[in-house]
PDB file of N, CA and C in Angstrom:
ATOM      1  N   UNK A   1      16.311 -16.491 -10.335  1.00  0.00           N
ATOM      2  CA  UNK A   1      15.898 -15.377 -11.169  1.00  0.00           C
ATOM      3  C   UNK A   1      16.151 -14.071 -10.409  1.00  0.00           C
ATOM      4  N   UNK A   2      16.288 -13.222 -10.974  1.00  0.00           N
ATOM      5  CA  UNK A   2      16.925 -11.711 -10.127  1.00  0.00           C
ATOM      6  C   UNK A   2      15.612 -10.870 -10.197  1.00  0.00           C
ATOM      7  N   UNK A   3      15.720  -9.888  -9.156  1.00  0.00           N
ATOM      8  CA  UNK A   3      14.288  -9.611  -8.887  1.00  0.00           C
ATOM      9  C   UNK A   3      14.042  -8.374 -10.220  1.00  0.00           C
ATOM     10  N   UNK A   4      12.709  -7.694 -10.176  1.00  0.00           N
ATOM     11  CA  UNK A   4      12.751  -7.187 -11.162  1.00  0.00           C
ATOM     12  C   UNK A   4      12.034  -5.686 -10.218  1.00  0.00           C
ATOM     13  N   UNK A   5      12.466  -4.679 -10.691  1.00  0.00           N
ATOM     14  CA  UNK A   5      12.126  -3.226 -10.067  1.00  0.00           C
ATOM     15  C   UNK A   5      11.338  -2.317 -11.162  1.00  0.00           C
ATOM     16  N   UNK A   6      10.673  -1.338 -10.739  1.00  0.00           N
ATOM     17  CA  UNK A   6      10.211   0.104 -11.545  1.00  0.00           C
ATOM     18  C   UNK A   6      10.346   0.748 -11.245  1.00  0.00           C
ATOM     19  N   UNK A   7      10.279   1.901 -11.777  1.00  0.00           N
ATOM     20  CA  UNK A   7      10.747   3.419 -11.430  1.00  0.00           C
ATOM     21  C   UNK A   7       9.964   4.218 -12.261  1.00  0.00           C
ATOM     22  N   UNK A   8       9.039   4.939 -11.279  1.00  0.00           N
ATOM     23  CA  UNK A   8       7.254   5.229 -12.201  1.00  0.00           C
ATOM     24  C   UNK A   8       7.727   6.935 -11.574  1.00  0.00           C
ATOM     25  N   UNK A   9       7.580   7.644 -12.939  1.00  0.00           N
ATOM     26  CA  UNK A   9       7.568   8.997 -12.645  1.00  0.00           C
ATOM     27  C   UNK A   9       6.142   9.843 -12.413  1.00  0.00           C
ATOM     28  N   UNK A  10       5.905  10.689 -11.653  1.00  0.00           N
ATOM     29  CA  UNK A  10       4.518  11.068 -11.463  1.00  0.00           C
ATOM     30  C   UNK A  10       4.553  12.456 -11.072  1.00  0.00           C
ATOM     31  N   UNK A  11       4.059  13.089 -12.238  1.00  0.00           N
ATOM     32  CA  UNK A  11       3.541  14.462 -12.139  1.00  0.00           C
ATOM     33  C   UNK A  11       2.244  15.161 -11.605  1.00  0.00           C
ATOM     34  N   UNK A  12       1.856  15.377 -10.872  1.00  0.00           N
ATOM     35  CA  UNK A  12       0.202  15.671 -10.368  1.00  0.00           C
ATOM     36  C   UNK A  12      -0.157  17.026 -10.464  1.00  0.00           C
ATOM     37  N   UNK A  13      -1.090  17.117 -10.525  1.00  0.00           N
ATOM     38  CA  UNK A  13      -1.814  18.230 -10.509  1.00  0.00           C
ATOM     39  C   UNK A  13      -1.376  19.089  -9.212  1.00  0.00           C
ATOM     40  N   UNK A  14      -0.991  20.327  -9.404  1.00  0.00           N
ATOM     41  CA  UNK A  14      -0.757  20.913  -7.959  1.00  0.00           C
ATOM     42  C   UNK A  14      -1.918  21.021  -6.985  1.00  0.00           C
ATOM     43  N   UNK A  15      -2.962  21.031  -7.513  1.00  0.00           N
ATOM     44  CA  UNK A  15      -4.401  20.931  -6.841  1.00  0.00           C
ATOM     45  C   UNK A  15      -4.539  19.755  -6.200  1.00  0.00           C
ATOM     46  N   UNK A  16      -4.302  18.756  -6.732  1.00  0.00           N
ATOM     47  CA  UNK A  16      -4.057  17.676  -5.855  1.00  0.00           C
ATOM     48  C   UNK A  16      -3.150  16.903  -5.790  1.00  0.00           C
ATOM     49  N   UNK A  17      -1.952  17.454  -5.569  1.00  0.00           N
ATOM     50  CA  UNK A  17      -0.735  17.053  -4.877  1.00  0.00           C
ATOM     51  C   UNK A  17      -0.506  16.547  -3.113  1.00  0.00           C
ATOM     52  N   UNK A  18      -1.532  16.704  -2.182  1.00  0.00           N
ATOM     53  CA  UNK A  18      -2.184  16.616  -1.084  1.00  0.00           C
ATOM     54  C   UNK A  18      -2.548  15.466  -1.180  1.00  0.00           C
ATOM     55  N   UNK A  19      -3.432  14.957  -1.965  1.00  0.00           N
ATOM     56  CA  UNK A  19      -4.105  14.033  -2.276  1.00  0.00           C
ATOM     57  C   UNK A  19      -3.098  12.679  -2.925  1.00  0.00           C
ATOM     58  N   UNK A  20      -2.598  12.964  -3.624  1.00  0.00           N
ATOM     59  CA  UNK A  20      -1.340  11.810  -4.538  1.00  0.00           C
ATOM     60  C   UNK A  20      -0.664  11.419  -3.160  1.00  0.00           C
ATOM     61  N   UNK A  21       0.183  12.487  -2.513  1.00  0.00           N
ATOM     62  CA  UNK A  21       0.860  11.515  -1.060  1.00  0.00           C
ATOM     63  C   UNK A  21      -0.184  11.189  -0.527  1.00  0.00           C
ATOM     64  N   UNK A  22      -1.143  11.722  -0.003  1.00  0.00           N
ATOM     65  CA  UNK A  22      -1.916  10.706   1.057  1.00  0.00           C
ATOM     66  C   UNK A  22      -1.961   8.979   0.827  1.00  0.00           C
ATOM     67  N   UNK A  23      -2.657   9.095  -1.013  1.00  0.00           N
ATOM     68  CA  UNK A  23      -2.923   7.974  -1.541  1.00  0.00           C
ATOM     69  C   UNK A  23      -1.671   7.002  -1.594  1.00  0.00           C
ATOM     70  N   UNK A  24      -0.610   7.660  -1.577  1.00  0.00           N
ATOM     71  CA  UNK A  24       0.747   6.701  -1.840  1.00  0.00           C
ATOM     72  C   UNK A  24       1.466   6.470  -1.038  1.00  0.00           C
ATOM     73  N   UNK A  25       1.303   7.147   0.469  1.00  0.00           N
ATOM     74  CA  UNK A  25       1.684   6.685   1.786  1.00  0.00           C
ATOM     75  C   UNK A  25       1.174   5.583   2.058  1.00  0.00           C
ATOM     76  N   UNK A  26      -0.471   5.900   1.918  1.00  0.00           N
ATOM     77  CA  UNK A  26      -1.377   4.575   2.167  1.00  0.00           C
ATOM     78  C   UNK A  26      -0.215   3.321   1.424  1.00  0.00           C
ATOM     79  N   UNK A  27      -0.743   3.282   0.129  1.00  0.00           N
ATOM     80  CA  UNK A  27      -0.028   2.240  -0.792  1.00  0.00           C
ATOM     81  C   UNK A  27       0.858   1.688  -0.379  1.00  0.00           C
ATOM     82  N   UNK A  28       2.304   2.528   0.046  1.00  0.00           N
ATOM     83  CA  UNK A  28       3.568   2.160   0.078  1.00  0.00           C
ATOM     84  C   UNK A  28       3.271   1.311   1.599  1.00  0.00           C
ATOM     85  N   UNK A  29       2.170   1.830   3.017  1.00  0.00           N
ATOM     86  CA  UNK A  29       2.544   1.160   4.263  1.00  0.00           C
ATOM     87  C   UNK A  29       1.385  -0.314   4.036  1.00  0.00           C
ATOM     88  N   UNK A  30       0.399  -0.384   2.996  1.00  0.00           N
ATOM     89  CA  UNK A  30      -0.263  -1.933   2.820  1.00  0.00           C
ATOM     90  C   UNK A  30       1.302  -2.816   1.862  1.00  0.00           C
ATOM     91  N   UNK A  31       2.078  -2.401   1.508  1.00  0.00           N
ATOM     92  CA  UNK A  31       3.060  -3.005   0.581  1.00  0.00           C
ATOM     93  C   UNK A  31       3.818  -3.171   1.574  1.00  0.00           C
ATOM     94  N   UNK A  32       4.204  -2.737   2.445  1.00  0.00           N
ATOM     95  CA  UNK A  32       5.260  -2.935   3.399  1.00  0.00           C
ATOM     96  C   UNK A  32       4.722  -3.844   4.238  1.00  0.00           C
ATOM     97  N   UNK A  33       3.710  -3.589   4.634  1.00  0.00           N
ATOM     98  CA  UNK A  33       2.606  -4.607   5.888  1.00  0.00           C
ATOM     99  C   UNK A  33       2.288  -6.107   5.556  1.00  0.00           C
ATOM    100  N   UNK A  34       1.988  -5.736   3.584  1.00  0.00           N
ATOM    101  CA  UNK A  34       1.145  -7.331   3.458  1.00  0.00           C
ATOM    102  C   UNK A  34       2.337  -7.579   2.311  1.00  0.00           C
ATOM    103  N   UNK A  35       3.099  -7.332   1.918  1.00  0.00           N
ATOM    104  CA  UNK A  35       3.903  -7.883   0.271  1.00  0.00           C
ATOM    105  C   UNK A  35       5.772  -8.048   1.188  1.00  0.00           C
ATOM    106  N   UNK A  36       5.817  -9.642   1.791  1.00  0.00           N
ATOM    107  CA  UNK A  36       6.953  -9.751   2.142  1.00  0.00           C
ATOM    108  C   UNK A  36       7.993  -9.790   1.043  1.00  0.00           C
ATOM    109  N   UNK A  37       7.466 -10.017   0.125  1.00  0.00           N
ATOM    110  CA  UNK A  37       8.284 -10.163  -1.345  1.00  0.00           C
ATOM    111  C   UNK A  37       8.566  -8.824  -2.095  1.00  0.00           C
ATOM    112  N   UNK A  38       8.200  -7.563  -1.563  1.00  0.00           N
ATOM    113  CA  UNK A  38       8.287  -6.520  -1.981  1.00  0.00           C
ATOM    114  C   UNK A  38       9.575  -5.883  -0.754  1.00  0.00           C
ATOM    115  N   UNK A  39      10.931  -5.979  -1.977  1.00  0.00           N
ATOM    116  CA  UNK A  39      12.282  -5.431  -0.827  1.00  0.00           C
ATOM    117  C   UNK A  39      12.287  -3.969  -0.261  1.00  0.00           C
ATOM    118  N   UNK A  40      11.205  -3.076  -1.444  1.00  0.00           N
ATOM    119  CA  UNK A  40      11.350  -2.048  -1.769  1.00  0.00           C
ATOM    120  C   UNK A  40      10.633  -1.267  -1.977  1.00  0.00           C
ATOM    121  N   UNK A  41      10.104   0.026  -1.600  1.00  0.00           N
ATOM    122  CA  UNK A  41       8.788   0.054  -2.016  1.00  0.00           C
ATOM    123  C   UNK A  41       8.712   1.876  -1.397  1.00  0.00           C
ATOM    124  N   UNK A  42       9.594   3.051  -2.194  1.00  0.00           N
ATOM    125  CA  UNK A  42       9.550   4.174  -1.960  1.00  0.00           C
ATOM    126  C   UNK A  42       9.087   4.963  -2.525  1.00  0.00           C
ATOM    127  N   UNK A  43       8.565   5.932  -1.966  1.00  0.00           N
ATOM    128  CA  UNK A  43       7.531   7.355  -2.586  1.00  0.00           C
ATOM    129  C   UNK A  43       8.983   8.673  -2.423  1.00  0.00           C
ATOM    130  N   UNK A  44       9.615   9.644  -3.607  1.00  0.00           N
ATOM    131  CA  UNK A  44      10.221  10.723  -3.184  1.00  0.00           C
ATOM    132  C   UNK A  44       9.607  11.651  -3.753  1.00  0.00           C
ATOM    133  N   UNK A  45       9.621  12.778  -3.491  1.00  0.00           N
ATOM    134  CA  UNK A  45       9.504  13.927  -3.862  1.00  0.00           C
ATOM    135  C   UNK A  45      10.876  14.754  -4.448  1.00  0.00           C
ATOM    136  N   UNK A  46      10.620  15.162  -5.106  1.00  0.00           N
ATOM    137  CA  UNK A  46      11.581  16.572  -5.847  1.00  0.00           C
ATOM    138  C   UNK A  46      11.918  17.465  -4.834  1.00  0.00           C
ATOM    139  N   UNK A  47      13.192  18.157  -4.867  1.00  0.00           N
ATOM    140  CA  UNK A  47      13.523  18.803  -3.959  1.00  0.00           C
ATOM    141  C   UNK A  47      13.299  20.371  -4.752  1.00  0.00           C
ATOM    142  N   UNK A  48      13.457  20.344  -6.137  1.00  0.00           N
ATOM    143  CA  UNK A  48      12.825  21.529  -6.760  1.00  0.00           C
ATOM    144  C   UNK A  48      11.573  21.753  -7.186  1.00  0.00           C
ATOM    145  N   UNK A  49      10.679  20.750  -7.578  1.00  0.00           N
ATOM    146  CA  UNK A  49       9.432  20.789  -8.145  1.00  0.00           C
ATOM    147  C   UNK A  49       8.604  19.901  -7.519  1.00  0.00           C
ATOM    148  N   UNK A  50       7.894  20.606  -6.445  1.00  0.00           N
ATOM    149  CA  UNK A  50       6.956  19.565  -5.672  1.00  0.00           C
ATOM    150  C   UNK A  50       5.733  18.800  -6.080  1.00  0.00           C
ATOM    151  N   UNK A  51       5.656  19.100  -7.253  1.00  0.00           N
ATOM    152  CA  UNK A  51       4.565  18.207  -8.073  1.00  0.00           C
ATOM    153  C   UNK A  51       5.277  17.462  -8.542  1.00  0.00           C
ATOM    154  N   UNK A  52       6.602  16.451  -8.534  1.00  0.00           N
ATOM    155  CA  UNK A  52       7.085  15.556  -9.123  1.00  0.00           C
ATOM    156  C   UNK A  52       7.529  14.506  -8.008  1.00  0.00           C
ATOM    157  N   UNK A  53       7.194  13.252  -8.352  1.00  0.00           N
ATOM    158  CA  UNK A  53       7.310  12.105  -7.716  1.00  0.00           C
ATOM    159  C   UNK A  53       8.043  11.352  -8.427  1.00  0.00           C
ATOM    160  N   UNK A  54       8.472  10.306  -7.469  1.00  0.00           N
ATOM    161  CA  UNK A  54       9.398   8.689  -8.439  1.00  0.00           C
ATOM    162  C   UNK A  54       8.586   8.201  -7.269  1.00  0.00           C
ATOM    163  N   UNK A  55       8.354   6.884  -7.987  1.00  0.00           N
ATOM    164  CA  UNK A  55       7.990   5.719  -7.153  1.00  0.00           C
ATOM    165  C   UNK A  55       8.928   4.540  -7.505  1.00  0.00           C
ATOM    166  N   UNK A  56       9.864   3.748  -6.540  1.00  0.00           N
ATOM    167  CA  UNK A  56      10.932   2.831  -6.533  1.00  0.00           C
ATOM    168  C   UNK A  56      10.523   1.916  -5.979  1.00  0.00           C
ATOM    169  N   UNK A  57      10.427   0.521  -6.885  1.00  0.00           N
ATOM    170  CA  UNK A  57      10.148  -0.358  -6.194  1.00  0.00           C
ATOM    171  C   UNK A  57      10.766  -1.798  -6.838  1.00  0.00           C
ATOM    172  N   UNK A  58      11.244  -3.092  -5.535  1.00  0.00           N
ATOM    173  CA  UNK A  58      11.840  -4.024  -6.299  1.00  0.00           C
ATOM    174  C   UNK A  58      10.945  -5.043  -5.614  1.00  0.00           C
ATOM    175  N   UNK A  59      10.928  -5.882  -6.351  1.00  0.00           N
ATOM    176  CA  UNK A  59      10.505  -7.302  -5.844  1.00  0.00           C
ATOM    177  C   UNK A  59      11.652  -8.346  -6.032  1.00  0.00           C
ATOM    178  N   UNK A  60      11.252  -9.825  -5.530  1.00  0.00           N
ATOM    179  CA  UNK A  60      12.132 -10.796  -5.168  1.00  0.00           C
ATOM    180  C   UNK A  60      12.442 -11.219  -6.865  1.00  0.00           C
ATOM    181  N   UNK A  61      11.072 -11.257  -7.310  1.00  0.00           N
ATOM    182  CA  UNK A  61      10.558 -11.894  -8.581  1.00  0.00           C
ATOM    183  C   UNK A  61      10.016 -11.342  -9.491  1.00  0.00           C
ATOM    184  N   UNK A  62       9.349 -12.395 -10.923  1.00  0.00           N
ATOM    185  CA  UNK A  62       8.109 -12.044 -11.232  1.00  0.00           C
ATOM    186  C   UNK A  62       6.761 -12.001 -10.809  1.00  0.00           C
ATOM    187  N   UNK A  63       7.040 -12.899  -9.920  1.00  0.00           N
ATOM    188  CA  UNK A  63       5.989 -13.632  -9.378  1.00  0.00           C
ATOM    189  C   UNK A  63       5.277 -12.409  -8.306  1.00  0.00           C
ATOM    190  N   UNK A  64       6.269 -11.994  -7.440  1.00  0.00           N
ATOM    191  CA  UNK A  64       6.256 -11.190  -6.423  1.00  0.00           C
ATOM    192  C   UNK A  64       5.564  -9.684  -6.973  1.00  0.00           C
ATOM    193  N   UNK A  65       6.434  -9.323  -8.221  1.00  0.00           N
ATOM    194  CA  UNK A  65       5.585  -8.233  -8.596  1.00  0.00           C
ATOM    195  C   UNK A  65       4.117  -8.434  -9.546  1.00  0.00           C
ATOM    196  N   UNK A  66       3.743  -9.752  -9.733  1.00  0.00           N
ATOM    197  CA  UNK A  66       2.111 -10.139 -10.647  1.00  0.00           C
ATOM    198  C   UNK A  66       2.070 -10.027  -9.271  1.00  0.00           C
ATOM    199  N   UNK A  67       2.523 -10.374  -7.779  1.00  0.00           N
ATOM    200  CA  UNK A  67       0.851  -9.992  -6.744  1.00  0.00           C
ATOM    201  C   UNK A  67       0.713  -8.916  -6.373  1.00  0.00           C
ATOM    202  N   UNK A  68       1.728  -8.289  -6.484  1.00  0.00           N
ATOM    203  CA  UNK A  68       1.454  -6.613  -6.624  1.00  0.00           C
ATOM    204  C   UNK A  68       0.620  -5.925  -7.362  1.00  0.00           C
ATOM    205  N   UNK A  69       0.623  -6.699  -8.195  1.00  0.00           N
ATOM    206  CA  UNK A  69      -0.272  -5.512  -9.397  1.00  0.00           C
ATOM    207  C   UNK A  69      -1.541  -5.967  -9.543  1.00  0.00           C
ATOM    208  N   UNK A  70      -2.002  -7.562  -8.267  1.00  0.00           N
ATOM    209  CA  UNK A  70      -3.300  -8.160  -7.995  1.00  0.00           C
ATOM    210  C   UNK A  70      -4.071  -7.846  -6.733  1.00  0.00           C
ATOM    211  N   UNK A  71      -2.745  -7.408  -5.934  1.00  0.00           N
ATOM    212  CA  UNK A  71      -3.274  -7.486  -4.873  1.00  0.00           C
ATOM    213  C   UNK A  71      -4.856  -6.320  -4.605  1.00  0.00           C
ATOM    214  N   UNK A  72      -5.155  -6.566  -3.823  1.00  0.00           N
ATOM    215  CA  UNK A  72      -7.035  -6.050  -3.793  1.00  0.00           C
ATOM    216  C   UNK A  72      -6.479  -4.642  -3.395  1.00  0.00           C
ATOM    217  N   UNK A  73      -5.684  -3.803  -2.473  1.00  0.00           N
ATOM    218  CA  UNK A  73      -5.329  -2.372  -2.277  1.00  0.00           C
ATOM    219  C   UNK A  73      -5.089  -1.480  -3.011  1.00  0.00           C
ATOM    220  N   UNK A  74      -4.112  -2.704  -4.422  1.00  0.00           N
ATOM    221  CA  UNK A  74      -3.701  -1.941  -5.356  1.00  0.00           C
ATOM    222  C   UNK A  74      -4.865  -1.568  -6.394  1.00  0.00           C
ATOM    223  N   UNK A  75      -5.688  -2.400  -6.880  1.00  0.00           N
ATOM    224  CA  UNK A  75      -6.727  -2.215  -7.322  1.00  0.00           C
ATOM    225  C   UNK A  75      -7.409  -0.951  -7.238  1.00  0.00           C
ATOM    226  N   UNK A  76      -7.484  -0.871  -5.674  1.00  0.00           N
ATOM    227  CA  UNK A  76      -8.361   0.482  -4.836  1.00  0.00           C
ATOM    228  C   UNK A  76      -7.635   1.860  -5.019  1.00  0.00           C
ATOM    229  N   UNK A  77      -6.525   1.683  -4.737  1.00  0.00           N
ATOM    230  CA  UNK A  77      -5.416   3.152  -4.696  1.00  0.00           C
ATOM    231  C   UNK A  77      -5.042   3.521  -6.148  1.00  0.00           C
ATOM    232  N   UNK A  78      -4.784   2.558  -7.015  1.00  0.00           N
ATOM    233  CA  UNK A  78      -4.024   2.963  -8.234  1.00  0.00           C
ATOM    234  C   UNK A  78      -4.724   3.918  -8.852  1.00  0.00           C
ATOM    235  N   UNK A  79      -5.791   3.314  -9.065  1.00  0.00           N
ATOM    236  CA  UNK A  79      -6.962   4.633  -9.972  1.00  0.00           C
ATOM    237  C   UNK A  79      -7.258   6.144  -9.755  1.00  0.00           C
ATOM    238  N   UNK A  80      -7.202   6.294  -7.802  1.00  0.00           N
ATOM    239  CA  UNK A  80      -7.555   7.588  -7.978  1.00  0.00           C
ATOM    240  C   UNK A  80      -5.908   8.447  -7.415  1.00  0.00           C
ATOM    241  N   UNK A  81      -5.339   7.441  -7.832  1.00  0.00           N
ATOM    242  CA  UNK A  81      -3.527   7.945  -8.116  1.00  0.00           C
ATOM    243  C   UNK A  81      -3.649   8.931  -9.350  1.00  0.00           C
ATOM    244  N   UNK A  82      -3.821   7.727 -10.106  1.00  0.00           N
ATOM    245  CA  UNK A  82      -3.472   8.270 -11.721  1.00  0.00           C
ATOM    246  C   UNK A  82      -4.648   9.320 -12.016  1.00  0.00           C
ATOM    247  N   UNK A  83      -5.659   9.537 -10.905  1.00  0.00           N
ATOM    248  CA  UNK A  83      -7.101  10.813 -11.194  1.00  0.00           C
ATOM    249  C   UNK A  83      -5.816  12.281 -10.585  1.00  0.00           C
ATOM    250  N   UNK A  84      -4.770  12.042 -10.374  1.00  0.00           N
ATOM    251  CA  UNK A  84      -4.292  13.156  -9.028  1.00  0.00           C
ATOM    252  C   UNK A  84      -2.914  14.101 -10.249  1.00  0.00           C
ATOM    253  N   UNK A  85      -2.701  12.780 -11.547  1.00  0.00           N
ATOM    254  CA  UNK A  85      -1.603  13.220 -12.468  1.00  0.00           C
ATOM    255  C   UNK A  85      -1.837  13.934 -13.658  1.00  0.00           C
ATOM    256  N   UNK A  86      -1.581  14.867 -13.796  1.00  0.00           N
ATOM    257  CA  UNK A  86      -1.408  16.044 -14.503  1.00  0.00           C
ATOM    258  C   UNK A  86      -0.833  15.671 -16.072  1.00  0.00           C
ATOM    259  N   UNK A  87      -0.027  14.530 -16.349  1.00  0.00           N
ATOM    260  CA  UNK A  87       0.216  13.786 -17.478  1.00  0.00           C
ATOM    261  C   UNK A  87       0.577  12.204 -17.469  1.00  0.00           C
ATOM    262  N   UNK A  88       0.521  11.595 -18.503  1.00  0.00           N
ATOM    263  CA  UNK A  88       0.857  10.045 -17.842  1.00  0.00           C
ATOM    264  C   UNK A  88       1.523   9.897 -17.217  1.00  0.00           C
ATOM    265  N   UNK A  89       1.817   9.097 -16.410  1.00  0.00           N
ATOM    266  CA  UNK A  89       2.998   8.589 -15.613  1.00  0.00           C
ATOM    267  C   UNK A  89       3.874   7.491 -16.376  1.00  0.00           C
ATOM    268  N   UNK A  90       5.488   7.885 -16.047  1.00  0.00           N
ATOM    269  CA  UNK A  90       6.038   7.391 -16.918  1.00  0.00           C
ATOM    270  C   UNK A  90       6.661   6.059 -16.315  1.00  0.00           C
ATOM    271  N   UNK A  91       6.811   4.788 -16.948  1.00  0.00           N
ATOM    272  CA  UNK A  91       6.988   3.800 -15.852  1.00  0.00           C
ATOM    273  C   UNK A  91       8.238   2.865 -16.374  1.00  0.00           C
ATOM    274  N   UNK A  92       9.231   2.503 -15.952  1.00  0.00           N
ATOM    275  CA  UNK A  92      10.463   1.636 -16.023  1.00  0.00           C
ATOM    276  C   UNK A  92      10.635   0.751 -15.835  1.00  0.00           C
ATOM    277  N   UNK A  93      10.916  -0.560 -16.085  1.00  0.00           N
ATOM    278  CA  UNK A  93      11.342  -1.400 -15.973  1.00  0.00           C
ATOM    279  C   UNK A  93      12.846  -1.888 -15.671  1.00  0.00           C
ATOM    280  N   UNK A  94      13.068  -2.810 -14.589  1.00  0.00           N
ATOM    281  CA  UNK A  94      14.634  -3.019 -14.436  1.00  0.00           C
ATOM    282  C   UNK A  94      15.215  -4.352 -13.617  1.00  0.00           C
ATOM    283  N   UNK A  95      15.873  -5.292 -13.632  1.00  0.00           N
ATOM    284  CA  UNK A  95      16.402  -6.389 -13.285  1.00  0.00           C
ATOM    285  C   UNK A  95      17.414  -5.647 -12.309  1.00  0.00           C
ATOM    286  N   UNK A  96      17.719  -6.306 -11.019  1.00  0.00           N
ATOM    287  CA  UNK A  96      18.702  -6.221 -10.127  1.00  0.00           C
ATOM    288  C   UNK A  96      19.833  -7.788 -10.506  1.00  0.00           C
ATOM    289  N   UNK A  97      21.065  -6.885 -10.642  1.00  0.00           N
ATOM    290  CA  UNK A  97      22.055  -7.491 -11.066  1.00  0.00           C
ATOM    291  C   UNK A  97      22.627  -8.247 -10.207  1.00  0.00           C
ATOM    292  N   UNK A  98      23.600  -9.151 -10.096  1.00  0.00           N
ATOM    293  CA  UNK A  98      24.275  -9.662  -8.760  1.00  0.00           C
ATOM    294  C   UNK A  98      24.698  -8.684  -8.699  1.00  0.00           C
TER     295      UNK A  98
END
């Protein structure tokens, strides 16, 4: 099965734009530390509009990304992510091809 990726757009509040990286540095170095099944797993910033984020991320699997979205950190971080965004965050879905 080919792994499956997202690509989550995130607008924050400029007030707490400070706050969104802190929370998503955290995120991205427990994903790197504990999710060997996670290939991928980047925070960017806009080079024109610093309240805009992408978050890129692939897994091996399905499987790999349901423990992502179980794991106990994510639980903790996601919520006061989405307290930091200024409008929904917009989120993608995508299969890696051979």
């Amino acid at each position: 099965m080919s792994g499956k990726s997202f690509i989550a757009e995130l607008r924050c509040k400029p007030e707490s734009r400070q706050r969104l990286i802190d929370l998503q540095v955290e995120l991205k170095a427990l994903v790197v530390e504990q999710e060997p099944d996670a290939l991928v797993y980047e925070l960017l910033q806009s080079d024109d509009d610093p309240d805009l984020f992408m978050v890129v991320a692939t897994f091996t699997d399905d499987a790999a990304f349901d423990a992502h979205m179980s794991i106990d950190f994510h639980d903790r971080l996601v919520p006061p992510i989405l307290e930091c965004l200024a409008e929904d965050m917009k989120l993608s879905f995508f299969r890696s091809l051979p």
